[in-house]
N, C-alpha and C. Protein backbone atom coordinates (compact mmCIF):
# COMPACT_ATOMS: atom_id res chain seq x y z
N UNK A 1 130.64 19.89 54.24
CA UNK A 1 129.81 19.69 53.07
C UNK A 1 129.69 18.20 52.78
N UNK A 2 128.61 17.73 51.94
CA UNK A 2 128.24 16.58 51.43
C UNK A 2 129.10 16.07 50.52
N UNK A 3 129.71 17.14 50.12
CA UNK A 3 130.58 16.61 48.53
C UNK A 3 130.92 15.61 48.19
N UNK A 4 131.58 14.53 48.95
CA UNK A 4 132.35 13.82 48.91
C UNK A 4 130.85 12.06 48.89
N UNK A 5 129.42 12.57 49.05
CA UNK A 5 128.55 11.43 48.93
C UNK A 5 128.26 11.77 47.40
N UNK A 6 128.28 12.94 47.39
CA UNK A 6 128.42 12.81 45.53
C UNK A 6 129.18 12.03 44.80
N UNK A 7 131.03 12.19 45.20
CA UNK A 7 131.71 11.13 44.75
C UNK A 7 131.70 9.96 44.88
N UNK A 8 130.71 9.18 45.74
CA UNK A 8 130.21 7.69 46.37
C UNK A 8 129.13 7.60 45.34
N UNK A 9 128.68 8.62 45.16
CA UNK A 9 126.80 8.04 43.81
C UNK A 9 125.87 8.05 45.12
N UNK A 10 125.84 8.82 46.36
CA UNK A 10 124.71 8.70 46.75
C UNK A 10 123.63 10.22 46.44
N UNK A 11 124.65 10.92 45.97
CA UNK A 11 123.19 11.90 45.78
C UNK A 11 121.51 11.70 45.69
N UNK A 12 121.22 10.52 45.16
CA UNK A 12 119.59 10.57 45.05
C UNK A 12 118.90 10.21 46.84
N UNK A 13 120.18 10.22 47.69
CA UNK A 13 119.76 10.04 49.13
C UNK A 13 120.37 10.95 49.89
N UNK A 14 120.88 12.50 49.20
CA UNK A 14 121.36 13.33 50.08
C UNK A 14 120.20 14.15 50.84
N UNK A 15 118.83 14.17 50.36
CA UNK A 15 117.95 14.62 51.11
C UNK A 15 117.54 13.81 52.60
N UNK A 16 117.57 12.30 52.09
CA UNK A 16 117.38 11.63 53.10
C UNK A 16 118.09 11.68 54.19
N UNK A 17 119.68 11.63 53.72
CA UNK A 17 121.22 11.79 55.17
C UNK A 17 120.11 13.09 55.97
N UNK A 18 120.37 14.07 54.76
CA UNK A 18 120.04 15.93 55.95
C UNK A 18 118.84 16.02 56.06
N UNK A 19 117.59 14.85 56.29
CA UNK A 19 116.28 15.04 57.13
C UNK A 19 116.96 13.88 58.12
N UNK A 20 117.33 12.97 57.95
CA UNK A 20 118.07 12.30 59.48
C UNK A 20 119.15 13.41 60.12
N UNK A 21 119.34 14.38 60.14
CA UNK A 21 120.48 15.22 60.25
C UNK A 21 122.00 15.51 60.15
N UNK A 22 122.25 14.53 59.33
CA UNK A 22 123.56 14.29 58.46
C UNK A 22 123.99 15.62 58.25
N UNK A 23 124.27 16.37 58.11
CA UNK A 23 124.58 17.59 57.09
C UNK A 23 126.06 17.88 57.09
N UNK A 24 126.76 17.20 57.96
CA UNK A 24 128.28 17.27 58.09
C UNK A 24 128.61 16.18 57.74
N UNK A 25 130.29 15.96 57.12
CA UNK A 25 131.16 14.76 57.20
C UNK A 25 130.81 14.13 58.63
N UNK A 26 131.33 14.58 59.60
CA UNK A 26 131.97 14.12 60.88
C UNK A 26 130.08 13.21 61.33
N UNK A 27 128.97 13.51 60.86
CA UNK A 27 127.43 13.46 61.44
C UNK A 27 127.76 11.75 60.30
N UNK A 28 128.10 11.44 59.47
CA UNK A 28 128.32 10.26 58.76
C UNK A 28 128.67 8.73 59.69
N UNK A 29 129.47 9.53 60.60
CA UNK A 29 129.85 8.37 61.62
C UNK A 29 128.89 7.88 62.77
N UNK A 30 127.79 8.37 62.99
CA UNK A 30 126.60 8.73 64.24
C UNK A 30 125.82 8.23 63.33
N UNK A 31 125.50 7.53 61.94
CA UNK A 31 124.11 6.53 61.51
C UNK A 31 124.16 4.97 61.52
N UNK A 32 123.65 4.50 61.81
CA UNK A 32 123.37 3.56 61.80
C UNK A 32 122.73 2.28 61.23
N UNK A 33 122.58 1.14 61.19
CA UNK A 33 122.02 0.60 60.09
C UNK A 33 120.71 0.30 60.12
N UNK A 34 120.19 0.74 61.21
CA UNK A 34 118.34 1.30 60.94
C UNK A 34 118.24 2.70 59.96
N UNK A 35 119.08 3.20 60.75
CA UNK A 35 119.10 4.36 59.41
C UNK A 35 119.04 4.13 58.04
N UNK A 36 120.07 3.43 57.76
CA UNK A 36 120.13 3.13 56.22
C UNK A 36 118.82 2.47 55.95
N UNK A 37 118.58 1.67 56.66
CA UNK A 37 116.90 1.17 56.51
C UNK A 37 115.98 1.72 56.18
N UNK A 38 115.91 2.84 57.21
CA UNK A 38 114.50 3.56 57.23
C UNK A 38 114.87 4.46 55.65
N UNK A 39 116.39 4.79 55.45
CA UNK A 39 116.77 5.36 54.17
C UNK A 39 116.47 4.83 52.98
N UNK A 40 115.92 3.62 53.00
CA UNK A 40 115.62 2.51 51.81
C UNK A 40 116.93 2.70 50.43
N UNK A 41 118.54 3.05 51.31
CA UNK A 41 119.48 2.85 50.53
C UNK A 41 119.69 1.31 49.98
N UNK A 42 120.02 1.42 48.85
CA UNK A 42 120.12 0.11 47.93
C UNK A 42 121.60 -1.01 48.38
N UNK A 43 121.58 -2.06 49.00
CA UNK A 43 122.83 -2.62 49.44
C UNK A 43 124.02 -2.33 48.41
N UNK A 44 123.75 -1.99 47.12
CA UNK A 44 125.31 -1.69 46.76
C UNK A 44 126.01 0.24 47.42
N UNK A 45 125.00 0.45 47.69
CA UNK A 45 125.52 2.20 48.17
C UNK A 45 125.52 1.93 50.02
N UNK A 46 124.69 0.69 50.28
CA UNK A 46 124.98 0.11 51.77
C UNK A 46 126.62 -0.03 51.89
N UNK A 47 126.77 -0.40 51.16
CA UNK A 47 128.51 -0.60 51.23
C UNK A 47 129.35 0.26 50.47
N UNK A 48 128.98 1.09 50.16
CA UNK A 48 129.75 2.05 49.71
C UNK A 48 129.73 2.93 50.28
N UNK A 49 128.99 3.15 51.21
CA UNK A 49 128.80 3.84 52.41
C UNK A 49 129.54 3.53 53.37
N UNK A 50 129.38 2.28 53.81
CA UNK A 50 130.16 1.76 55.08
C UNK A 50 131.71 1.69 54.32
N UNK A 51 131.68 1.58 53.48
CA UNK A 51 133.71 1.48 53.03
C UNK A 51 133.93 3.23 53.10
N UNK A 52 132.95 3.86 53.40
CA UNK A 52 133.74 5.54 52.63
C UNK A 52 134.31 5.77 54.27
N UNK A 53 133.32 4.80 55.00
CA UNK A 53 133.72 5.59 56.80
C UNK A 53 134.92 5.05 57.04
N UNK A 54 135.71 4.28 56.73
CA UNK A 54 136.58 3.72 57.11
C UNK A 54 137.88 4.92 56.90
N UNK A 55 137.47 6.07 56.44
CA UNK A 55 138.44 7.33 55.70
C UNK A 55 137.99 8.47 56.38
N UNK A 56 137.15 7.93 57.01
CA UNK A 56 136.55 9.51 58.00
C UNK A 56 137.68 9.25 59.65
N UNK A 57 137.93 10.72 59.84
CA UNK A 57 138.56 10.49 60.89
C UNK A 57 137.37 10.58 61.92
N UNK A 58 137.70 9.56 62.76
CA UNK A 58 136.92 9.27 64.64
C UNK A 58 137.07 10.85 65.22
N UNK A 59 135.70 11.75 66.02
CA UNK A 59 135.94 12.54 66.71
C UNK A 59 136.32 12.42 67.75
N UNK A 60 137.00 13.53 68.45
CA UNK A 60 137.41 13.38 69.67
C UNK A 60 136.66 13.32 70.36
N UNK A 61 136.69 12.60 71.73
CA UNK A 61 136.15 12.46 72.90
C UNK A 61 136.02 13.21 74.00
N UNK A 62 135.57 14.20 74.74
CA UNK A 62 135.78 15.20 75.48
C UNK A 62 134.69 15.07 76.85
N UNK A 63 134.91 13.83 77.36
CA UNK A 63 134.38 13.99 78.43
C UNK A 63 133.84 14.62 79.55
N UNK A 64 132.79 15.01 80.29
CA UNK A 64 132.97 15.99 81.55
C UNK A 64 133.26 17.02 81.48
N UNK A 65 132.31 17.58 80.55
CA UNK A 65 132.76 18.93 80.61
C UNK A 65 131.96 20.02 81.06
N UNK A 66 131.63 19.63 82.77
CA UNK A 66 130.42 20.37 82.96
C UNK A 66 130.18 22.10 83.03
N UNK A 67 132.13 22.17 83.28
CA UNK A 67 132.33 23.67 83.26
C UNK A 67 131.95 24.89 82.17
N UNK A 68 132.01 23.53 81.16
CA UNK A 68 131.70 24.58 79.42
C UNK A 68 130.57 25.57 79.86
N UNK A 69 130.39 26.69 78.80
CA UNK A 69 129.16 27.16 78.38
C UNK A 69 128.55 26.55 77.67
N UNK A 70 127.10 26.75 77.57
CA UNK A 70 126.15 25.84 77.04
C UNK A 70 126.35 25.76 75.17
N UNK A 71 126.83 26.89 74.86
CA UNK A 71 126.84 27.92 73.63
C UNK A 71 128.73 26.83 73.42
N UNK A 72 129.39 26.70 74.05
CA UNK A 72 130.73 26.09 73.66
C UNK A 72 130.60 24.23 73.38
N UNK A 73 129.43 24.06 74.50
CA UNK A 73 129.10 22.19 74.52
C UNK A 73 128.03 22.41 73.19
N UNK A 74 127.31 23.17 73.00
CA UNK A 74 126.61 22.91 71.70
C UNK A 74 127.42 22.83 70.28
N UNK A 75 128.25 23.64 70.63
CA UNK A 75 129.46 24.26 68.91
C UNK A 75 130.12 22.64 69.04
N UNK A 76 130.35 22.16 70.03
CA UNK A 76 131.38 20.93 70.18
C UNK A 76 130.72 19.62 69.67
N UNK A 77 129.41 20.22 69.91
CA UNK A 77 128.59 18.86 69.50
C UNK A 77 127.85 18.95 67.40
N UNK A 78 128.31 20.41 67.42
CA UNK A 78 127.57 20.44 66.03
C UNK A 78 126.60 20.91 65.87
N UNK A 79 125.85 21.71 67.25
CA UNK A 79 124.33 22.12 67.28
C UNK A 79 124.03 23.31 67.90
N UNK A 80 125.40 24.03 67.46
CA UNK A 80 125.36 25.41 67.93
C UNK A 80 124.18 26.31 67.44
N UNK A 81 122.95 25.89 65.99
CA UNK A 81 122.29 26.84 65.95
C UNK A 81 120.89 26.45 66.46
N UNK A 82 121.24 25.69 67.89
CA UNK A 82 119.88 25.34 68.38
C UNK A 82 120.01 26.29 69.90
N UNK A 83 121.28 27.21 70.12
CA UNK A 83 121.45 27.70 71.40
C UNK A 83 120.34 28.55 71.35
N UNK A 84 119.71 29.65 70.53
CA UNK A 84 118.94 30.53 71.18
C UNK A 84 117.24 29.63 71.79
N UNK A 85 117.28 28.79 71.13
CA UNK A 85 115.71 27.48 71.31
C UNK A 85 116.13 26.81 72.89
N UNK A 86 117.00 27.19 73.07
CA UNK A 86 117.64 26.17 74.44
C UNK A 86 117.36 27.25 75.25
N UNK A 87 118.03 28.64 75.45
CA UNK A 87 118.60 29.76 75.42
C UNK A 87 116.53 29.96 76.20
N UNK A 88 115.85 30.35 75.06
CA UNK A 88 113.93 30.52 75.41
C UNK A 88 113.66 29.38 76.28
N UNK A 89 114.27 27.83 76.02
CA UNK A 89 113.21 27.27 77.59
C UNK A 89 114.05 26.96 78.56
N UNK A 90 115.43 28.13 78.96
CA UNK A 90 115.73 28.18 80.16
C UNK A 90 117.12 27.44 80.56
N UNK A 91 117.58 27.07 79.30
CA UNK A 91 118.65 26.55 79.60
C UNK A 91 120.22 27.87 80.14
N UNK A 92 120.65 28.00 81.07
CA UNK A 92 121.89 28.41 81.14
C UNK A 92 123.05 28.55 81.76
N UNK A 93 123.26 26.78 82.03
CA UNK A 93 124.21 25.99 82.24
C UNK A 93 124.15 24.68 81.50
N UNK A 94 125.62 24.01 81.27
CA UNK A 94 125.47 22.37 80.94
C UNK A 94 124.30 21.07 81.57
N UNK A 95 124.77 21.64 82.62
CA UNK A 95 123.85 20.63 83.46
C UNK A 95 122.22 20.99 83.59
N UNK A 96 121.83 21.79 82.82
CA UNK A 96 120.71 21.92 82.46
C UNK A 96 120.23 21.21 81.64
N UNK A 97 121.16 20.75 80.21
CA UNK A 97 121.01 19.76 79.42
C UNK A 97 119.78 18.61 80.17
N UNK A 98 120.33 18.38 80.83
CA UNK A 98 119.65 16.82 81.71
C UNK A 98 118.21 17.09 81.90
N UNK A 99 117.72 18.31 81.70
CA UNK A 99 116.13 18.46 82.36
C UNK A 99 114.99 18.65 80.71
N UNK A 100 116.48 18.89 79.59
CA UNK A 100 115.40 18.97 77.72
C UNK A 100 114.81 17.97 78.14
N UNK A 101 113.42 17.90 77.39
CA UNK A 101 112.60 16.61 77.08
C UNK A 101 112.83 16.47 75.96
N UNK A 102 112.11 15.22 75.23
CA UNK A 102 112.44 14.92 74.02
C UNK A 102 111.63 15.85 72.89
N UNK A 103 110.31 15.95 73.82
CA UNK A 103 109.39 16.97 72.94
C UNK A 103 110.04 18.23 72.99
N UNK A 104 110.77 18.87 73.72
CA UNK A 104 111.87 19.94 73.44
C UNK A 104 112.54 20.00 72.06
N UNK A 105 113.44 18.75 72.06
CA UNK A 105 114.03 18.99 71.13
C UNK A 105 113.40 18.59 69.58
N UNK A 106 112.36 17.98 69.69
CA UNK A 106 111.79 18.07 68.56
C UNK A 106 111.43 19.51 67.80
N UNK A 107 110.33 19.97 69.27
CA UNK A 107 109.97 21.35 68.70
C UNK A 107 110.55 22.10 68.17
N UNK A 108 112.19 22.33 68.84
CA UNK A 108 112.73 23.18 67.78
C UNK A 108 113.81 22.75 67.11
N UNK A 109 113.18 21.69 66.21
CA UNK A 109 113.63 21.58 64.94
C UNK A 109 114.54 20.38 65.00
N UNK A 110 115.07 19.80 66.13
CA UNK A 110 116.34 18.76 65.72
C UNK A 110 115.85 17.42 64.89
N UNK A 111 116.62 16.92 64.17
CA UNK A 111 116.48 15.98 63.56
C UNK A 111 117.22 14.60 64.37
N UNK A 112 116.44 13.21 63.76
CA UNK A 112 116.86 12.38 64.89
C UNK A 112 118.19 12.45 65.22
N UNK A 113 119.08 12.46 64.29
CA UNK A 113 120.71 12.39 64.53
C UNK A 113 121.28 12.82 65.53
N UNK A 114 120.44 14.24 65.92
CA UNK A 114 121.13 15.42 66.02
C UNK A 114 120.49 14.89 67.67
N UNK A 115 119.49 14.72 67.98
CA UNK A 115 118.76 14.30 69.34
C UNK A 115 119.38 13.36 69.75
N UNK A 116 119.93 11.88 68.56
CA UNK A 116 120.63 11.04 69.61
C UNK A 116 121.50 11.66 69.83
N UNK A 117 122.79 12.64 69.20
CA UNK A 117 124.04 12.50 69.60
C UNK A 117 123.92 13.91 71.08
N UNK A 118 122.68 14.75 70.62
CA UNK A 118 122.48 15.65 72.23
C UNK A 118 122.59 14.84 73.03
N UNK A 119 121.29 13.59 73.32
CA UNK A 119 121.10 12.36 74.02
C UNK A 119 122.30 11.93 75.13
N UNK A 120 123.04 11.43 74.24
CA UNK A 120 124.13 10.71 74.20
C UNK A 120 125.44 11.69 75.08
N UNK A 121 125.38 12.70 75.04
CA UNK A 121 126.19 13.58 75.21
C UNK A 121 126.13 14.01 76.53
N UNK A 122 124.34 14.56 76.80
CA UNK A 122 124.10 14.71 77.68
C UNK A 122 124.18 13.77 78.93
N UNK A 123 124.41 12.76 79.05
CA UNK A 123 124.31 11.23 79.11
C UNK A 123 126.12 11.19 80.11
N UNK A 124 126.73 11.54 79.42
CA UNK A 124 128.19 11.57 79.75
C UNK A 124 128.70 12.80 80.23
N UNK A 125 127.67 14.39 79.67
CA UNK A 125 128.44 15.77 80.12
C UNK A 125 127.44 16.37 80.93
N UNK A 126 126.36 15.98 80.90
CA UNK A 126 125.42 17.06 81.86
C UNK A 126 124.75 16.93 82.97
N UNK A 127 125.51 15.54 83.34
CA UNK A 127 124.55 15.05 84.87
C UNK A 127 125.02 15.70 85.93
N UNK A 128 124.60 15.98 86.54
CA UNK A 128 124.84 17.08 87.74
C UNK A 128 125.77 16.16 88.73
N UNK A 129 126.62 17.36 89.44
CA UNK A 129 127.20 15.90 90.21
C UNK A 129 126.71 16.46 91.81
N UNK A 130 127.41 15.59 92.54
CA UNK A 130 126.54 15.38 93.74
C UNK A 130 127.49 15.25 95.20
């Protein structure tokens, strides 16, 4: 939950975090300071922001994990309710990841956050090996 940007005073930008796809604590650590930009947050909640992360714990790292199910690398990443949209254009393995387009993941529904950190993921867990 957000709760805790309530106790910071950002509520009048909790719509903004969950259309960038914020909607978790742990999604707080994955923005950036274009983000806050494009967020037109006010530099005193700029830093009240950046001091709240310093209390968020770092996720783990889980490299290579090409063996997962697609349905276990999505839950891991936070985007478990995009498996059945993956699930319709054919995804069903990890290493399928590598062939989404970007217009994929728009269509169904991800928000930028949520595309870089697939991106990003895919990047390190879904390249086929050789």
């Amino acid at each position: 939950s957000l709760d805790w940007m309530r106790v910071l005073r950002l509520n009048p930008w909790l719509e903004a975090f969950e259309h960038l796809g914020a909607v978790e604590v742990e999604d707080m650590l994955e923005i950036d300071a274009d983000d806050l930009v494009e967020m037109a947050l006010p530099p005193v909640q700029v830093k009240r922001f950046k001091a709240a992360l310093k209390f968020l714990p770092t996720p783990p790292d889980f490299p290579g994990r090409r063996w997962e199910t697609p349905v276990n690398w999505l839950e891991s990443l936070r985007l478990r309710r995009f498996t059945g949209a993956f699930t319709q254009i054919g995804v069903d393995r990890v290493v399928d990841f590598a062939e989404v387009l970007d217009a994929d993941l728009v269509d169904m529904g991800m928000q930028p956050m949520q595309r870089r950190r697939f991106k990003a993921a895919v990047g390190t867990d879904a390249q086929p090996s050789h």
